[in-house]
N, C-alpha and C. Protein backbone atom coordinates (compact mmCIF):
# COMPACT_ATOMS: atom_id res chain seq x y z
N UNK A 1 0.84 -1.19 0.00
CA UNK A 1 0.00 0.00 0.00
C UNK A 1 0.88 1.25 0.00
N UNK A 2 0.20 2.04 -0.94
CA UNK A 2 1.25 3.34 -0.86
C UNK A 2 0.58 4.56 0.11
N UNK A 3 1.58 5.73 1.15
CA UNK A 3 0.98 6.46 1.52
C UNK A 3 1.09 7.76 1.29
N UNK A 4 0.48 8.65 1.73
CA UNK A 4 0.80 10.01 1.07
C UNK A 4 2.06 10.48 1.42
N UNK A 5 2.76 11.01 0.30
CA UNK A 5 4.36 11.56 0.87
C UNK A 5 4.18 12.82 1.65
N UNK A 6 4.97 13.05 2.34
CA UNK A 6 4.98 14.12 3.36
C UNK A 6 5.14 16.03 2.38
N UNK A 7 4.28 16.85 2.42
CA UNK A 7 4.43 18.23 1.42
C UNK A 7 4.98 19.46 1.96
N UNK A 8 4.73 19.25 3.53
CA UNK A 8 6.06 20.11 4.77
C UNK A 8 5.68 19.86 5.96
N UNK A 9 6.43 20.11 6.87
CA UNK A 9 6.29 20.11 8.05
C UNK A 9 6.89 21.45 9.27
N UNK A 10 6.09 21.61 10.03
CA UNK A 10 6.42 22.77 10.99
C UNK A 10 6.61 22.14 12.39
N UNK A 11 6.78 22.46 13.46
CA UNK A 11 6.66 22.02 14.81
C UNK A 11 5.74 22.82 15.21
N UNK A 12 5.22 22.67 16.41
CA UNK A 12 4.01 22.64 17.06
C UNK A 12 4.47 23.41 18.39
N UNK A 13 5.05 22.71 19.04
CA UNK A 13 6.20 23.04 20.13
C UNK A 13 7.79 22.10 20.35
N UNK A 14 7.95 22.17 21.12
CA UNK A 14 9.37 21.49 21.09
C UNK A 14 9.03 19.78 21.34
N UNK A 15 7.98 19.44 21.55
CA UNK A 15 7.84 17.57 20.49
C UNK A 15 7.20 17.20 19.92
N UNK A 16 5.74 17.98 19.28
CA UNK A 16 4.94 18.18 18.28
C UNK A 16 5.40 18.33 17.07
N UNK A 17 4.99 17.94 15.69
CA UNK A 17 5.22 18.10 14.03
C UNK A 17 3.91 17.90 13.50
N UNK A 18 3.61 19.34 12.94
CA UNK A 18 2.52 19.45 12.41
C UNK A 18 2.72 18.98 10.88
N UNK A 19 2.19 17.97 10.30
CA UNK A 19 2.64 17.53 8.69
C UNK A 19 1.96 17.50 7.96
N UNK A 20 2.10 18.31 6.69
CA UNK A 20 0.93 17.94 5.66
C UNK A 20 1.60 17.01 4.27
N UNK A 21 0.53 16.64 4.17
CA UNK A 21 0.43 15.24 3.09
C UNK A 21 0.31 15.89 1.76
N UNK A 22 0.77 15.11 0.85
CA UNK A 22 0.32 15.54 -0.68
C UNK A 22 -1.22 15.21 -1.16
N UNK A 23 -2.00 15.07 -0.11
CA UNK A 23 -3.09 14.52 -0.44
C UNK A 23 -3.99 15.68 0.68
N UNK A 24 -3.45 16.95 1.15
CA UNK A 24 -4.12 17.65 1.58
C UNK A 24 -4.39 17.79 3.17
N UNK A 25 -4.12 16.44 3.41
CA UNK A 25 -4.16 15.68 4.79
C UNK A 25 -2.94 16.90 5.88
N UNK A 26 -3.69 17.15 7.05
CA UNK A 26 -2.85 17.49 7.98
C UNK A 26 -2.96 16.76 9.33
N UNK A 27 -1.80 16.15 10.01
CA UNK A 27 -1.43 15.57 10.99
C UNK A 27 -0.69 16.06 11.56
N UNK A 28 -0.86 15.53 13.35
CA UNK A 28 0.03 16.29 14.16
C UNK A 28 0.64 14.98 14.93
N UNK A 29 1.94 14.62 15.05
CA UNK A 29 2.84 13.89 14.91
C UNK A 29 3.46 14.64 16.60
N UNK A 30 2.96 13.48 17.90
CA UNK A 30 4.08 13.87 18.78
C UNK A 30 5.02 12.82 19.40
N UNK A 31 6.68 13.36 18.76
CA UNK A 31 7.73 13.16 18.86
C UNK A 31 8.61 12.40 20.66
N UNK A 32 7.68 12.88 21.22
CA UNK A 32 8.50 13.45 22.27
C UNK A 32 8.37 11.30 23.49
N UNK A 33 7.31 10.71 22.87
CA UNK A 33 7.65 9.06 23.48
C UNK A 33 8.75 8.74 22.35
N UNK A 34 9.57 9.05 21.49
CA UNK A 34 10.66 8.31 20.78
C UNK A 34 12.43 9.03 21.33
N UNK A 35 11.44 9.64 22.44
CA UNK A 35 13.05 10.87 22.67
C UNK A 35 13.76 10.16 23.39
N UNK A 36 13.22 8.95 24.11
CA UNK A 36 14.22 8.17 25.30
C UNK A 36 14.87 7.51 24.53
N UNK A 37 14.53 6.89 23.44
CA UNK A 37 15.52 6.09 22.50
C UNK A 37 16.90 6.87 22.61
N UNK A 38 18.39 6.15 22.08
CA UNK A 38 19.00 7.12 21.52
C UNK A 38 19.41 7.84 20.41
N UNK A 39 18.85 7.13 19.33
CA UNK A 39 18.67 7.75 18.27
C UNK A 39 17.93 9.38 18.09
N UNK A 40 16.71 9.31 19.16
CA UNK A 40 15.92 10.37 18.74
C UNK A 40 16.64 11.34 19.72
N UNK A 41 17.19 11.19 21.27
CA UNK A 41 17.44 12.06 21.72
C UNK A 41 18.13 13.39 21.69
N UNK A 42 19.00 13.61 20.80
CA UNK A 42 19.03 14.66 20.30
C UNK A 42 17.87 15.58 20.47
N UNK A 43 17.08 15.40 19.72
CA UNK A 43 15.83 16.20 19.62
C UNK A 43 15.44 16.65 20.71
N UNK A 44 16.08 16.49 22.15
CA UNK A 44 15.42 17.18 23.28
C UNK A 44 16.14 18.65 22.77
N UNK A 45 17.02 18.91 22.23
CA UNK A 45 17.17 20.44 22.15
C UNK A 45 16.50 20.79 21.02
N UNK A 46 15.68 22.42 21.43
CA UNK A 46 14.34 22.76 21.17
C UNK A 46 15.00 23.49 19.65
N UNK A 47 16.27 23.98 19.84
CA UNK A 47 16.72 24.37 18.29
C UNK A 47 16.84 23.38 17.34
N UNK A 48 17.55 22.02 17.60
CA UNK A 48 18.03 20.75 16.08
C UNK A 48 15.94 20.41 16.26
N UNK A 49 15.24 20.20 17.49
CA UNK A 49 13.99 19.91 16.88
C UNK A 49 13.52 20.63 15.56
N UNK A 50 13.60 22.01 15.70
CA UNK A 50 13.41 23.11 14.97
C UNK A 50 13.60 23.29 13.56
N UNK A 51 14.79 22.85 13.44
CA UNK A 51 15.49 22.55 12.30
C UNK A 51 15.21 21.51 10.96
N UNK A 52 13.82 20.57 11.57
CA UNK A 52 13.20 19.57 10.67
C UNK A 52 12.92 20.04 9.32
N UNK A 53 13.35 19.36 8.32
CA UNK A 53 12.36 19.52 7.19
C UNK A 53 11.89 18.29 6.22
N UNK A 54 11.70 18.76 4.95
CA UNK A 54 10.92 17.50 4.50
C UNK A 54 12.31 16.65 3.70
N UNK A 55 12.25 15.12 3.88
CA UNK A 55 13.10 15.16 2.76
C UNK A 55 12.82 14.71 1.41
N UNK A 56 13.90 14.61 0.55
CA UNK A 56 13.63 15.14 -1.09
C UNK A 56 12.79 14.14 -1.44
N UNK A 57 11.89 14.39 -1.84
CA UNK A 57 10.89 13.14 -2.39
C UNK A 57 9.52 12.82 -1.94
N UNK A 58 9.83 13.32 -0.22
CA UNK A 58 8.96 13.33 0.41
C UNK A 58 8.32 12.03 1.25
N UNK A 59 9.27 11.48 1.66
CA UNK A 59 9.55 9.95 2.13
C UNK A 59 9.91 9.80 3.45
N UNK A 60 10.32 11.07 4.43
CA UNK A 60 10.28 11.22 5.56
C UNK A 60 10.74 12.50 5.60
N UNK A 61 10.71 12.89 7.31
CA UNK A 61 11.04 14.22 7.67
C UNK A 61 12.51 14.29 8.29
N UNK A 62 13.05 14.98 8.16
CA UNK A 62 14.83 14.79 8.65
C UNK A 62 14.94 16.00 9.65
N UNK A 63 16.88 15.54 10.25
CA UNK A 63 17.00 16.94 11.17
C UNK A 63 18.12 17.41 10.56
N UNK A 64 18.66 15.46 10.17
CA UNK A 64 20.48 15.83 9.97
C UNK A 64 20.64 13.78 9.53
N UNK A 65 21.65 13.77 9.41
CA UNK A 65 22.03 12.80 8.50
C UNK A 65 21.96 11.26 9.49
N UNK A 66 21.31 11.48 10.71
CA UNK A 66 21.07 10.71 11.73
C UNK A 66 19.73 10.33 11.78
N UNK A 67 19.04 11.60 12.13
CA UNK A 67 17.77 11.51 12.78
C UNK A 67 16.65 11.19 11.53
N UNK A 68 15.59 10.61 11.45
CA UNK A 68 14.73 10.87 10.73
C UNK A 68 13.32 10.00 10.78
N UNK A 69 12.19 10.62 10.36
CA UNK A 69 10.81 9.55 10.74
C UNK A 69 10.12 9.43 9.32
N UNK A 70 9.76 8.03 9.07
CA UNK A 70 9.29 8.11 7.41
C UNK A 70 7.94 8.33 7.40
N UNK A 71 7.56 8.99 6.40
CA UNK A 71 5.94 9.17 5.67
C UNK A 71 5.17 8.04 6.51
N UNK A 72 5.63 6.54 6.17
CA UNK A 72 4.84 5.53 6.49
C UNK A 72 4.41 5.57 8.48
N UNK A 73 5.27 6.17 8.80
CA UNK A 73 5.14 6.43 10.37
C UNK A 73 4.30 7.47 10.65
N UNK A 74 4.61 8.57 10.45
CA UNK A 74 4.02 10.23 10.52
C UNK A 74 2.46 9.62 10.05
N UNK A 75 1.68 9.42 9.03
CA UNK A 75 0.90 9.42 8.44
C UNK A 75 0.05 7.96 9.43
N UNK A 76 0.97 6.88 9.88
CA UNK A 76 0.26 5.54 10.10
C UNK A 76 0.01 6.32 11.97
N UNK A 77 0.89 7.07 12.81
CA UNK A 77 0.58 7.29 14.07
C UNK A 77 0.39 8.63 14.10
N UNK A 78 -0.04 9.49 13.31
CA UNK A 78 -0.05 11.01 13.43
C UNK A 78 -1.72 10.77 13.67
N UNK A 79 -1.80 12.44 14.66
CA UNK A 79 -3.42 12.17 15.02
C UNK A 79 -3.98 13.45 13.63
N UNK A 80 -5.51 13.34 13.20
CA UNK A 80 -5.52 13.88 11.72
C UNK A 80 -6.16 15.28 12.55
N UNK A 81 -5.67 16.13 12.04
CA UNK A 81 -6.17 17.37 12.13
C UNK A 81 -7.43 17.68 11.58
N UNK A 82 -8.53 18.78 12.12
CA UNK A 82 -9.49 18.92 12.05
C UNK A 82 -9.13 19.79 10.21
């Protein structure tokens, strides 16, 4: 099954990602149960959170050449905006 690729994303606050879909769709994506991992922890500082954007293609959202959450995640656990 294919899902909608990600068209940008903003933060919300420092563990919120507000994301919109190529399909119009907006979801709000919170970050902040993946921060104990260590992969995600980084992201407790409120500037590299900040720093998210989409990446090329639109296949997940990035910070830096580490961190990143794919379309299929954001879209399968994001709650849908009104």
């Amino acid at each position: 099954m294919q899902y909608p690729k990600v068209k940008s994303v903003s933060t919300i606050d420092n563990n919120t990602l507000l994301v919109e879909f190529d399909n119009s769709e907006k979801k709000k994506y919170d970050v902040s149960p993946l921060m104990c991992k260590e992969m995600f922890a980084p992201l407790k500082n409120p500037a590299l959170f900040r720093a998210v954007k989409v990446e090329q293609g639109g296949y997940a959202v990035v910070w830096n050449a580490d961190i990143d959450l794919s379309e299929f995640e954001l879209w399968k656990h994001g709650q849908v905006m009104p």
